[in-house]
PDB file of N, CA and C in Angstrom:
ATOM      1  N   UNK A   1    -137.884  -1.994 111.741  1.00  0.00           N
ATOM      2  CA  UNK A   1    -136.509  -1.680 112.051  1.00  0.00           C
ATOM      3  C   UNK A   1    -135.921  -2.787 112.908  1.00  0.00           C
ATOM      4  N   UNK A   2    -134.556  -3.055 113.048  1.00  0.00           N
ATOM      5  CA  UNK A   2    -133.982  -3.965 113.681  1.00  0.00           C
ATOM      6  C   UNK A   2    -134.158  -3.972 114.587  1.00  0.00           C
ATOM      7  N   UNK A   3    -133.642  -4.667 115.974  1.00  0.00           N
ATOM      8  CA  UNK A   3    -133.570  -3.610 117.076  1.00  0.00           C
ATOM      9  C   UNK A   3    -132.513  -4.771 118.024  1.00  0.00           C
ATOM     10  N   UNK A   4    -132.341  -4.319 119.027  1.00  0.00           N
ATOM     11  CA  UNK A   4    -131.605  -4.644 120.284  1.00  0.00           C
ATOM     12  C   UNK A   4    -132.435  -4.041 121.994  1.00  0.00           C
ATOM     13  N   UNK A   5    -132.046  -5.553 122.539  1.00  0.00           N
ATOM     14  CA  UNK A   5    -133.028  -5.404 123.431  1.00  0.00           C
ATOM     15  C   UNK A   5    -132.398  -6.548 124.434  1.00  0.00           C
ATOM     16  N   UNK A   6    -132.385  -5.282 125.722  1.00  0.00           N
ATOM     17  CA  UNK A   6    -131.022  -5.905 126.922  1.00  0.00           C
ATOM     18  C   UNK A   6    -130.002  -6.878 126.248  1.00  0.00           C
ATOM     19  N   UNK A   7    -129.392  -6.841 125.839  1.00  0.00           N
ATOM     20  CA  UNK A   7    -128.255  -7.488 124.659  1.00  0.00           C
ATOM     21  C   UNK A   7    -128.881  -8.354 123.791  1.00  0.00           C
ATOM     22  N   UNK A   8    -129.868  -8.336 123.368  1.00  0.00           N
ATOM     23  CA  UNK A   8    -130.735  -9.289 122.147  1.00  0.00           C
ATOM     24  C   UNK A   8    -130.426  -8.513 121.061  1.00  0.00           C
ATOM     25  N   UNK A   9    -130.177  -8.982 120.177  1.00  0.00           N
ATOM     26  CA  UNK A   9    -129.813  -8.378 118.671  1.00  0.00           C
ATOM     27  C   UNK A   9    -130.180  -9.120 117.621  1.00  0.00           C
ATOM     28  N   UNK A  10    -131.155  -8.861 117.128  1.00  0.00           N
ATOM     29  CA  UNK A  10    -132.246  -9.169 115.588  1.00  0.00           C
ATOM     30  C   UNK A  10    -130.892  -9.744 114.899  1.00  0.00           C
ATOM     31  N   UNK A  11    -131.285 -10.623 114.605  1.00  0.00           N
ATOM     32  CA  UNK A  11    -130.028 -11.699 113.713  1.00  0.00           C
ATOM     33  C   UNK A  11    -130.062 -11.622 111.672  1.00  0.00           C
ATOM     34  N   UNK A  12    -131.522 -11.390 111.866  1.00  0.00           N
ATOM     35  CA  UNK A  12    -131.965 -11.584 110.785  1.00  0.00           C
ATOM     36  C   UNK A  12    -132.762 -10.825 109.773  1.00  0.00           C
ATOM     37  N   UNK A  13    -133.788 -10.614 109.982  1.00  0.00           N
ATOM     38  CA  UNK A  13    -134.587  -9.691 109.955  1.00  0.00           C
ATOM     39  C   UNK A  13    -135.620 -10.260 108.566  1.00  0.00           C
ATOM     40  N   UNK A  14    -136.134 -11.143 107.852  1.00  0.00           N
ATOM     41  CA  UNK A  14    -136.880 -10.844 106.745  1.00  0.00           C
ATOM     42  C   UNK A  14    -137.875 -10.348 106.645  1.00  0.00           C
ATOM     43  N   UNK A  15    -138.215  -9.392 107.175  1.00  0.00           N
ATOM     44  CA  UNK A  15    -138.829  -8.078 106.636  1.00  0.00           C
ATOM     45  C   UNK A  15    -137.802  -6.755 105.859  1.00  0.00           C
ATOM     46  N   UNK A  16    -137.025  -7.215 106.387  1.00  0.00           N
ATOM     47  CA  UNK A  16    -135.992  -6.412 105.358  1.00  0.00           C
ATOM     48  C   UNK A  16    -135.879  -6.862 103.961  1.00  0.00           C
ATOM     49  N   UNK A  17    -135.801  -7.664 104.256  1.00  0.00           N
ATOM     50  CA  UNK A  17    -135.702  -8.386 102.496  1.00  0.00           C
ATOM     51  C   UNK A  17    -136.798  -8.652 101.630  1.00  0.00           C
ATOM     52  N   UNK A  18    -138.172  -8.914 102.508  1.00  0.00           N
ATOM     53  CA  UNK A  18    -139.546  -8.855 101.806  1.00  0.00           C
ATOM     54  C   UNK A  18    -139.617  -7.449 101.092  1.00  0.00           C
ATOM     55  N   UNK A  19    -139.670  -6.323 102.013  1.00  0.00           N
ATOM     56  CA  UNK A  19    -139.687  -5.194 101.780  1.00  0.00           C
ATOM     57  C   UNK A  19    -139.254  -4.651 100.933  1.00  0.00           C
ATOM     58  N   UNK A  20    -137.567  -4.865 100.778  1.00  0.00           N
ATOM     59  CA  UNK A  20    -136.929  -4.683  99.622  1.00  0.00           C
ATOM     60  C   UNK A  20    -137.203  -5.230  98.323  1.00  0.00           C
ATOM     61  N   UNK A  21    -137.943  -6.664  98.581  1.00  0.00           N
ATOM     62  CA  UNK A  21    -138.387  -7.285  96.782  1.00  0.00           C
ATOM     63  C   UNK A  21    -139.444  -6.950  96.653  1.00  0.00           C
ATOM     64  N   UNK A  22    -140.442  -6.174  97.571  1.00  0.00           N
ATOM     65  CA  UNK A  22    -141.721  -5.396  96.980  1.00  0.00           C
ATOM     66  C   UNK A  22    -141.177  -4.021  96.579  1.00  0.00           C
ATOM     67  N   UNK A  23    -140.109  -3.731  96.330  1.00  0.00           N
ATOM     68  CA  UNK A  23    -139.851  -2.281  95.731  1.00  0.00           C
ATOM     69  C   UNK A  23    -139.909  -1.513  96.894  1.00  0.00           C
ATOM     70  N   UNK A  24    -140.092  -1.286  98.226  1.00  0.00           N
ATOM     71  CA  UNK A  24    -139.560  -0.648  98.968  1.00  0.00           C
ATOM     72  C   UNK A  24    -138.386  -0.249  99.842  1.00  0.00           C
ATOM     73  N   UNK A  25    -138.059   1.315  99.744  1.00  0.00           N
ATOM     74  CA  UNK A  25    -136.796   1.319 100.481  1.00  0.00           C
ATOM     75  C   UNK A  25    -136.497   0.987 102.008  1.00  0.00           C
ATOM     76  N   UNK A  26    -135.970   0.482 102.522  1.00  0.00           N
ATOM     77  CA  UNK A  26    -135.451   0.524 103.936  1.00  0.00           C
ATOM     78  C   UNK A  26    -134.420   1.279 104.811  1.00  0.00           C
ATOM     79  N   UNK A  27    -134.210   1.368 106.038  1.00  0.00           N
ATOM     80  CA  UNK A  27    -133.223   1.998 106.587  1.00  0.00           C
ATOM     81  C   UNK A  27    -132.594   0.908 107.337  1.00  0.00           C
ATOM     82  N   UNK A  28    -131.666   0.521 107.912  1.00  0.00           N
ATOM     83  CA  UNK A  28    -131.326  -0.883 108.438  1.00  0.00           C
ATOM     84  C   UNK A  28    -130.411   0.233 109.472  1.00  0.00           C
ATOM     85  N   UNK A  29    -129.995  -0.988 110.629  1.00  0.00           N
ATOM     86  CA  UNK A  29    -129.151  -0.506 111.412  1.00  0.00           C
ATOM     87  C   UNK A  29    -127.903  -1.602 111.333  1.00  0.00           C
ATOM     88  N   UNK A  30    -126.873  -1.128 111.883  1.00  0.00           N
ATOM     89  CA  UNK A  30    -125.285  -2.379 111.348  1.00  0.00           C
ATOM     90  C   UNK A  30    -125.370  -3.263 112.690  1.00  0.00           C
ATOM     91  N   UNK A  31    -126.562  -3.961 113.362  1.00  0.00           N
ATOM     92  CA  UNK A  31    -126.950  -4.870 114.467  1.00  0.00           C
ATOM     93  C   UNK A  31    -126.674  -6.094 114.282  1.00  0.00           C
ATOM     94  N   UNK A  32    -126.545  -7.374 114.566  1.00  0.00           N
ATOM     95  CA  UNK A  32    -126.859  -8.427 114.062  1.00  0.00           C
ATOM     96  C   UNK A  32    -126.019  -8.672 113.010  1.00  0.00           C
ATOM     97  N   UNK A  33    -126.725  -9.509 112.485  1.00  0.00           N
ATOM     98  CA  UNK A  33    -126.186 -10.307 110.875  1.00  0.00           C
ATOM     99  C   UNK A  33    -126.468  -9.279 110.040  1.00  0.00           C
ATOM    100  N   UNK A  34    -127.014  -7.984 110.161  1.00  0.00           N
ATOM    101  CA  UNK A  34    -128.125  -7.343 109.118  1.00  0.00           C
ATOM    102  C   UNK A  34    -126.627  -6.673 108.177  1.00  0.00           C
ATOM    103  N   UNK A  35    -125.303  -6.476 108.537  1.00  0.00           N
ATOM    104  CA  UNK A  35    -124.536  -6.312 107.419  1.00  0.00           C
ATOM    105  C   UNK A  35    -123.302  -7.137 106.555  1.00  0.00           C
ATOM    106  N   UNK A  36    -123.957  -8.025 107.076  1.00  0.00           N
ATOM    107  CA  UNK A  36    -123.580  -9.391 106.396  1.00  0.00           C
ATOM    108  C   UNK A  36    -124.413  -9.692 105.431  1.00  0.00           C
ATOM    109  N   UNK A  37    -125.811  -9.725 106.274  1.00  0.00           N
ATOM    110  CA  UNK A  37    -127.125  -9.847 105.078  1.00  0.00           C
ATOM    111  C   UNK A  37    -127.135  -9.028 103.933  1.00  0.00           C
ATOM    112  N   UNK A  38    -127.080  -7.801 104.264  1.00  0.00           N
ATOM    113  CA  UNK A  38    -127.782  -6.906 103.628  1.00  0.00           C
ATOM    114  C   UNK A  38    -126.474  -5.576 103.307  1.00  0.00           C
ATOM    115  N   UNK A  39    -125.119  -5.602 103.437  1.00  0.00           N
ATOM    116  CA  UNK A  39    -124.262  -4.972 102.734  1.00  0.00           C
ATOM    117  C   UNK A  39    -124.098  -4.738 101.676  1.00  0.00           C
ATOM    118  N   UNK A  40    -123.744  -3.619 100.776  1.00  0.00           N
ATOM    119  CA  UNK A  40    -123.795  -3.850  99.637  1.00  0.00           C
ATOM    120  C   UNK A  40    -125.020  -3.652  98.887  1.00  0.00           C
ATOM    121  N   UNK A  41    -126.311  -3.406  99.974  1.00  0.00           N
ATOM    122  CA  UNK A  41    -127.521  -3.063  99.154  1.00  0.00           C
ATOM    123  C   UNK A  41    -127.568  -1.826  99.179  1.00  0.00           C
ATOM    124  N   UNK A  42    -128.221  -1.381  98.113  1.00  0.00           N
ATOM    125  CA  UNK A  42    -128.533   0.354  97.766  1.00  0.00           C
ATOM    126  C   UNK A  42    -129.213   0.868  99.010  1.00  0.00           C
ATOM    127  N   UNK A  43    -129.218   0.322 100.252  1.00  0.00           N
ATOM    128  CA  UNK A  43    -129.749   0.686 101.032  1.00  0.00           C
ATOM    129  C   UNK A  43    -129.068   1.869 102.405  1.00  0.00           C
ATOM    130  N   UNK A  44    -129.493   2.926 102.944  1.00  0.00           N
ATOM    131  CA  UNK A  44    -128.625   3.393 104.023  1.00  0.00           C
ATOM    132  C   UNK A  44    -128.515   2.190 105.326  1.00  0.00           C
ATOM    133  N   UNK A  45    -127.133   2.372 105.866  1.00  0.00           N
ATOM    134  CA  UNK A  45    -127.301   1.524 107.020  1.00  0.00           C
ATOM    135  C   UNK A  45    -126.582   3.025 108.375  1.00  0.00           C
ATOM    136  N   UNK A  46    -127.661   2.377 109.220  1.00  0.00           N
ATOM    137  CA  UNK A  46    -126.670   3.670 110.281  1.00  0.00           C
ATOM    138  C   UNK A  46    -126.337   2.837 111.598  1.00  0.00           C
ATOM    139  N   UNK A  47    -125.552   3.306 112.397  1.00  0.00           N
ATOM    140  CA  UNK A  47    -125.204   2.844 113.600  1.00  0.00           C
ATOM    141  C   UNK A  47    -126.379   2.592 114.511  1.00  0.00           C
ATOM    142  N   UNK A  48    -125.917   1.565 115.321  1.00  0.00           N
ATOM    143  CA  UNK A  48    -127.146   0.943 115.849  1.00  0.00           C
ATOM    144  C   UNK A  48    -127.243   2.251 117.483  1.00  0.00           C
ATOM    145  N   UNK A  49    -128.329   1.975 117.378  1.00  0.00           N
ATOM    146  CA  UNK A  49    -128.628   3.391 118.763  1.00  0.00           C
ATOM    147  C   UNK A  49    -128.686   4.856 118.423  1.00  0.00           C
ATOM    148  N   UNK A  50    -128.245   5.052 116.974  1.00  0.00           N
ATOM    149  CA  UNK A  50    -127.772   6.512 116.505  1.00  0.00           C
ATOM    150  C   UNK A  50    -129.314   7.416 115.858  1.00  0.00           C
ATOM    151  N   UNK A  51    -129.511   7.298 117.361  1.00  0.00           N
ATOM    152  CA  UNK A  51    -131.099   8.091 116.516  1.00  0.00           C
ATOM    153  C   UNK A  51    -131.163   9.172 115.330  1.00  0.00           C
ATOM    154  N   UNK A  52    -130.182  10.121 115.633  1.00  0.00           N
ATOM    155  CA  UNK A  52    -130.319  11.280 114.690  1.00  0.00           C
ATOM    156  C   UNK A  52    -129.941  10.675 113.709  1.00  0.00           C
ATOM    157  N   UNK A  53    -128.660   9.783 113.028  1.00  0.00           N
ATOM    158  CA  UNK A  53    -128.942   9.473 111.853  1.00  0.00           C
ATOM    159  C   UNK A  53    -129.858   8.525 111.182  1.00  0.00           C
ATOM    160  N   UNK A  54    -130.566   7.860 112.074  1.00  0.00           N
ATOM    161  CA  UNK A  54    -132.122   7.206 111.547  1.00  0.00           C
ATOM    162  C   UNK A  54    -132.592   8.045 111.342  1.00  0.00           C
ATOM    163  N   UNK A  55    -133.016   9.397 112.108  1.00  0.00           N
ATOM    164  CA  UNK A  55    -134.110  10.341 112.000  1.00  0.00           C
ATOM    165  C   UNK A  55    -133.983  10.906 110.506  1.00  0.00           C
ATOM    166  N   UNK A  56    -132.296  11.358 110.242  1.00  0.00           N
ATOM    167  CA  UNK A  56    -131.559  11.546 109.360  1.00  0.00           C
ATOM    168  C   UNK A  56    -132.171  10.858 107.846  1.00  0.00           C
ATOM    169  N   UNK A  57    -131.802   9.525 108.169  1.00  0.00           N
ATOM    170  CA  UNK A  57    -131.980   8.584 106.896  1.00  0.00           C
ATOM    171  C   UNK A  57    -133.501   8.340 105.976  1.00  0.00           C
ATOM    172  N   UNK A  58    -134.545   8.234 106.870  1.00  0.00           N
ATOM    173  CA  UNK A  58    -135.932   8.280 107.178  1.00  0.00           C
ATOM    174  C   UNK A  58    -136.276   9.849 106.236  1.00  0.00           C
ATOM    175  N   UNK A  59    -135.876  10.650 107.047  1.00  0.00           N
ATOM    176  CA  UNK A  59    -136.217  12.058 106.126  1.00  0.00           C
ATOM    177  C   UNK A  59    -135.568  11.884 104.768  1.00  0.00           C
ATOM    178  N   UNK A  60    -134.535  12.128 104.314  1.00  0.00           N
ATOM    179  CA  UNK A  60    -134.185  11.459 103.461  1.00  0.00           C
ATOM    180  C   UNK A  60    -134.765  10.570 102.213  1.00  0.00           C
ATOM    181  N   UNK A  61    -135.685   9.689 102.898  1.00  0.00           N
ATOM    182  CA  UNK A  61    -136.844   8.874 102.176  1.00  0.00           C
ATOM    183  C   UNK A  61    -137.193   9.642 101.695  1.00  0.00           C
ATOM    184  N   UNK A  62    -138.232   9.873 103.004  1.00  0.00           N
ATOM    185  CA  UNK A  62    -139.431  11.375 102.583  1.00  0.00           C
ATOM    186  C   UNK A  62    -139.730  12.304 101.683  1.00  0.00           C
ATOM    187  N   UNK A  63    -138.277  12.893 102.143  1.00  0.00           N
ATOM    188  CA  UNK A  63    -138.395  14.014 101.208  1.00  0.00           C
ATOM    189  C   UNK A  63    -137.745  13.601  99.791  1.00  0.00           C
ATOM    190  N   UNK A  64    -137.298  12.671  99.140  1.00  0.00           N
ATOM    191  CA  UNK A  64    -136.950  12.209  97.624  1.00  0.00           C
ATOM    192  C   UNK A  64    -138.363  12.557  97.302  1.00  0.00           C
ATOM    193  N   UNK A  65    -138.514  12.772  95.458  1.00  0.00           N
ATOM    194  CA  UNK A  65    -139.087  12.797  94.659  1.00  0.00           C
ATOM    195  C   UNK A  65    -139.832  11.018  94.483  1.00  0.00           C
ATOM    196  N   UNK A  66    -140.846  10.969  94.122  1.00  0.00           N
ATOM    197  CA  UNK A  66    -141.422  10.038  94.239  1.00  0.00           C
ATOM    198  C   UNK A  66    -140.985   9.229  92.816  1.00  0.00           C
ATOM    199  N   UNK A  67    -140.404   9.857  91.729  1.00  0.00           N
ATOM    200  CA  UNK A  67    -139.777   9.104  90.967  1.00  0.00           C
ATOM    201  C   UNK A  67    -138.418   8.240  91.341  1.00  0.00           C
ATOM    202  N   UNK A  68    -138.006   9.322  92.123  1.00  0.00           N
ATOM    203  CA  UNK A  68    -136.225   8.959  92.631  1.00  0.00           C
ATOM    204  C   UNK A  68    -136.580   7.333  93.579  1.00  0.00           C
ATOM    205  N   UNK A  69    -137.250   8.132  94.762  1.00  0.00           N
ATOM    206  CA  UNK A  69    -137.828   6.589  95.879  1.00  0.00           C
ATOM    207  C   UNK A  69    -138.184   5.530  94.732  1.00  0.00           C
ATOM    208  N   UNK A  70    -139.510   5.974  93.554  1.00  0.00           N
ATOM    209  CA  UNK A  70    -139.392   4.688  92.680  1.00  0.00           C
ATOM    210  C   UNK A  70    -138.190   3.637  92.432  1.00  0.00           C
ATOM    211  N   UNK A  71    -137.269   4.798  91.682  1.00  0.00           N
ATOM    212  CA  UNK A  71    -136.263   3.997  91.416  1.00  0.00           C
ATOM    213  C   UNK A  71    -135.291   3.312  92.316  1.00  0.00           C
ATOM    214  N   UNK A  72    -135.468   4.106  93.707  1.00  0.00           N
ATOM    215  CA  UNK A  72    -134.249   2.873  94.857  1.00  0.00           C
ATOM    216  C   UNK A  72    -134.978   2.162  94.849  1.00  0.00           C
ATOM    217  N   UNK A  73    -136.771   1.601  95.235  1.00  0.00           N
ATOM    218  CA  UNK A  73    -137.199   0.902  95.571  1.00  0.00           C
ATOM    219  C   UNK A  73    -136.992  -0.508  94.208  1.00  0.00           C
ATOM    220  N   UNK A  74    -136.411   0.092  92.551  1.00  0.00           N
ATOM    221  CA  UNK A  74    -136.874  -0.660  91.966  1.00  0.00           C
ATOM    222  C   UNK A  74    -135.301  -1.663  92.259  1.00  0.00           C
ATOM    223  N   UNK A  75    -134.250  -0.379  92.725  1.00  0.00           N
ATOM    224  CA  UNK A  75    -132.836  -1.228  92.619  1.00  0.00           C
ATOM    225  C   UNK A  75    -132.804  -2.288  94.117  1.00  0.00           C
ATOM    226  N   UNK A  76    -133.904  -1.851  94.977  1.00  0.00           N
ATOM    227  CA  UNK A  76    -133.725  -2.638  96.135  1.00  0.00           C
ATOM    228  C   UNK A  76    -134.015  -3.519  95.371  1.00  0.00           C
ATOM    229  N   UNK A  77    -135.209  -4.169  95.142  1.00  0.00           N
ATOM    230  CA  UNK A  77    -135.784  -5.302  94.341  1.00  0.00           C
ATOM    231  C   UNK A  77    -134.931  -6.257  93.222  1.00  0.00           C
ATOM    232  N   UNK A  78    -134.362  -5.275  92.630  1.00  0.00           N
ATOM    233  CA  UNK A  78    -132.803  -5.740  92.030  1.00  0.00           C
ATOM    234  C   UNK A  78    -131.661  -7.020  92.655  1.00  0.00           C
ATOM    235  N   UNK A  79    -131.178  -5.716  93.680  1.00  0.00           N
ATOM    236  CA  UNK A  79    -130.054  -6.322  94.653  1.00  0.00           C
ATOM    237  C   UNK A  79    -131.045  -7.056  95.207  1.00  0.00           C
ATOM    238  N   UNK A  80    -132.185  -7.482  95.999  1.00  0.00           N
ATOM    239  CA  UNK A  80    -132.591  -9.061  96.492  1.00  0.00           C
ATOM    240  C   UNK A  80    -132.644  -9.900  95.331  1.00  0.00           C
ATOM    241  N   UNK A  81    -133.076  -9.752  94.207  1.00  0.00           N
ATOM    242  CA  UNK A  81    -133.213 -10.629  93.258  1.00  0.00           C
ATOM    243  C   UNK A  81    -131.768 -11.678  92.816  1.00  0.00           C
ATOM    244  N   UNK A  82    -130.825 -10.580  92.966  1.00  0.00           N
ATOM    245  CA  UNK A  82    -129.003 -11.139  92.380  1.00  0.00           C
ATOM    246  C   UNK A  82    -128.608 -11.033  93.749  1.00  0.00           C
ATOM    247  N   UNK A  83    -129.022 -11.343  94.794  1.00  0.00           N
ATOM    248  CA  UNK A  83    -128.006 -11.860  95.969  1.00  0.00           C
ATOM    249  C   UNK A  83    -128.756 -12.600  96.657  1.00  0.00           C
ATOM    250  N   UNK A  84    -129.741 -12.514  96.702  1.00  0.00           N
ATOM    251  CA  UNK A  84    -130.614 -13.377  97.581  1.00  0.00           C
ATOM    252  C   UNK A  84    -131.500 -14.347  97.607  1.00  0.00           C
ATOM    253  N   UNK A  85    -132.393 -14.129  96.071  1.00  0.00           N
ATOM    254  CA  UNK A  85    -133.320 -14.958  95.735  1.00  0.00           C
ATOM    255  C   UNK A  85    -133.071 -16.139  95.535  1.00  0.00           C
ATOM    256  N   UNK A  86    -133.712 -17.197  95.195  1.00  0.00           N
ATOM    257  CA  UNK A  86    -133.492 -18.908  96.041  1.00  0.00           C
ATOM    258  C   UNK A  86    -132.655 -19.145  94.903  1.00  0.00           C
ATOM    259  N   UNK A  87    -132.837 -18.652  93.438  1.00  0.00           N
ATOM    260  CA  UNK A  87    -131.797 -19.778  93.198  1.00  0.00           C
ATOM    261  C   UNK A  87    -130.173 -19.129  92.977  1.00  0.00           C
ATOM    262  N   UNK A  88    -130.456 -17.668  93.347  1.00  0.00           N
ATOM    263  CA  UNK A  88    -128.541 -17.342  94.001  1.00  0.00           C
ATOM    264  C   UNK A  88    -128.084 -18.327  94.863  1.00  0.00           C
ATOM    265  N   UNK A  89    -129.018 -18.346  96.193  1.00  0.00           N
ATOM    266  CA  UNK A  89    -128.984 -18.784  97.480  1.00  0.00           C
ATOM    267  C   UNK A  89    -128.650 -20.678  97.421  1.00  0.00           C
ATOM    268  N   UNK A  90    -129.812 -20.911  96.578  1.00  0.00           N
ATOM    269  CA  UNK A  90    -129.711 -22.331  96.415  1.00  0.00           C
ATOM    270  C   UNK A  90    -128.274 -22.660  95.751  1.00  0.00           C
ATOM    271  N   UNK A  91    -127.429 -22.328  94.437  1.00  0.00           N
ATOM    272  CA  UNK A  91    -126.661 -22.412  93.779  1.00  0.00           C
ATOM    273  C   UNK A  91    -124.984 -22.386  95.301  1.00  0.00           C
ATOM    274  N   UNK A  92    -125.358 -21.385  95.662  1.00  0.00           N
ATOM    275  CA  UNK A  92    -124.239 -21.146  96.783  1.00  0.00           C
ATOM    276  C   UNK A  92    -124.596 -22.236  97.848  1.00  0.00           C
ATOM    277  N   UNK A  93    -125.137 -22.629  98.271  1.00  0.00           N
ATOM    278  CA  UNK A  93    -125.659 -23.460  99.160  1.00  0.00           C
ATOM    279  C   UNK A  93    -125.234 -24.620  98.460  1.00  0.00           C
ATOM    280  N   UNK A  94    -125.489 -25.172  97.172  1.00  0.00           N
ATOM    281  CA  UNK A  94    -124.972 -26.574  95.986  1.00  0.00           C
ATOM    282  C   UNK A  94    -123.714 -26.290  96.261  1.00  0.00           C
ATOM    283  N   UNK A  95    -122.932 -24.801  96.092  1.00  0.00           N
ATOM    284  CA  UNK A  95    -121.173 -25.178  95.771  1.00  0.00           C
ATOM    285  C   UNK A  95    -120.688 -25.202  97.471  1.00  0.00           C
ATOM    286  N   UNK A  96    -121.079 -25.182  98.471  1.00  0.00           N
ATOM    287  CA  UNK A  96    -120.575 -25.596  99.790  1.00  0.00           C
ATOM    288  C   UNK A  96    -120.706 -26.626  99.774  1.00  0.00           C
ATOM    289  N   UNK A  97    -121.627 -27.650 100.144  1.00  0.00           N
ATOM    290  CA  UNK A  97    -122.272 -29.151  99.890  1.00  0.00           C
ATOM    291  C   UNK A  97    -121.317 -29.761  98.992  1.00  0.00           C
ATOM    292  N   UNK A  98    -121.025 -29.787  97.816  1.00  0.00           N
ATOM    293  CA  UNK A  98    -120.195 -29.987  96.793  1.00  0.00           C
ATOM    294  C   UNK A  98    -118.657 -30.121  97.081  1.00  0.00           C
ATOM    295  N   UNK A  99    -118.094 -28.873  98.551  1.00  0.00           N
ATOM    296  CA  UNK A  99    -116.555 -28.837  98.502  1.00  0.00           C
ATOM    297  C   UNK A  99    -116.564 -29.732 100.153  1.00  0.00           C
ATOM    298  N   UNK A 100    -117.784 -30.521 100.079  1.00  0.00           N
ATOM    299  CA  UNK A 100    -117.940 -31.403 101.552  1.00  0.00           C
ATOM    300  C   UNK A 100    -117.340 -32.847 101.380  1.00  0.00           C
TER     301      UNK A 100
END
């Protein structure tokens, strides 16, 4: 999980994104860069500090059908693949460089 710590705030996180291209789901918090990063993914995001809706989101997991979790875990893997993987990343990274 992200976290914050005496005003330190996880910028980044790739364990979020490993996680997500091994087919697992995540819970993220809106800390940091993490909804910049990671908006837009099939993923829940909850307020940062908001325990009950982590506790919330987490159960949630849990209790899905192990087909259903299959399938977020397969769309997490998805959404990193078409937003993130190197050669999205690389290609966007070529058209900045390019308008230099």
């Amino acid at each position: 999980f992200p976290f914050s710590w005496h005003g330190y705030q996880e910028q980044g996180n790739f364990a979020i994104g490993e996680n997500m291209a091994c087919c697992n789901p995540v819970v993220i918090s809106n800390n940091g860069s993490l909804p910049d990063n990671y908006g837009g993914a099939p993923i829940p995001m909850v307020n940062e500090g908001d325990k009950e809706s982590l506790k919330k989101e987490i159960s949630k997991l849990l209790d899905m059908s192990d087909s259903k979790r299959e399938k977020l875990g397969i769309d997490c893997r998805k959404w990193i693949i078409d937003n993130l993987s190197i050669d999205v990343v690389g290609k966007q990274l070529l058209e900045i460089l390019e308008l230099t």
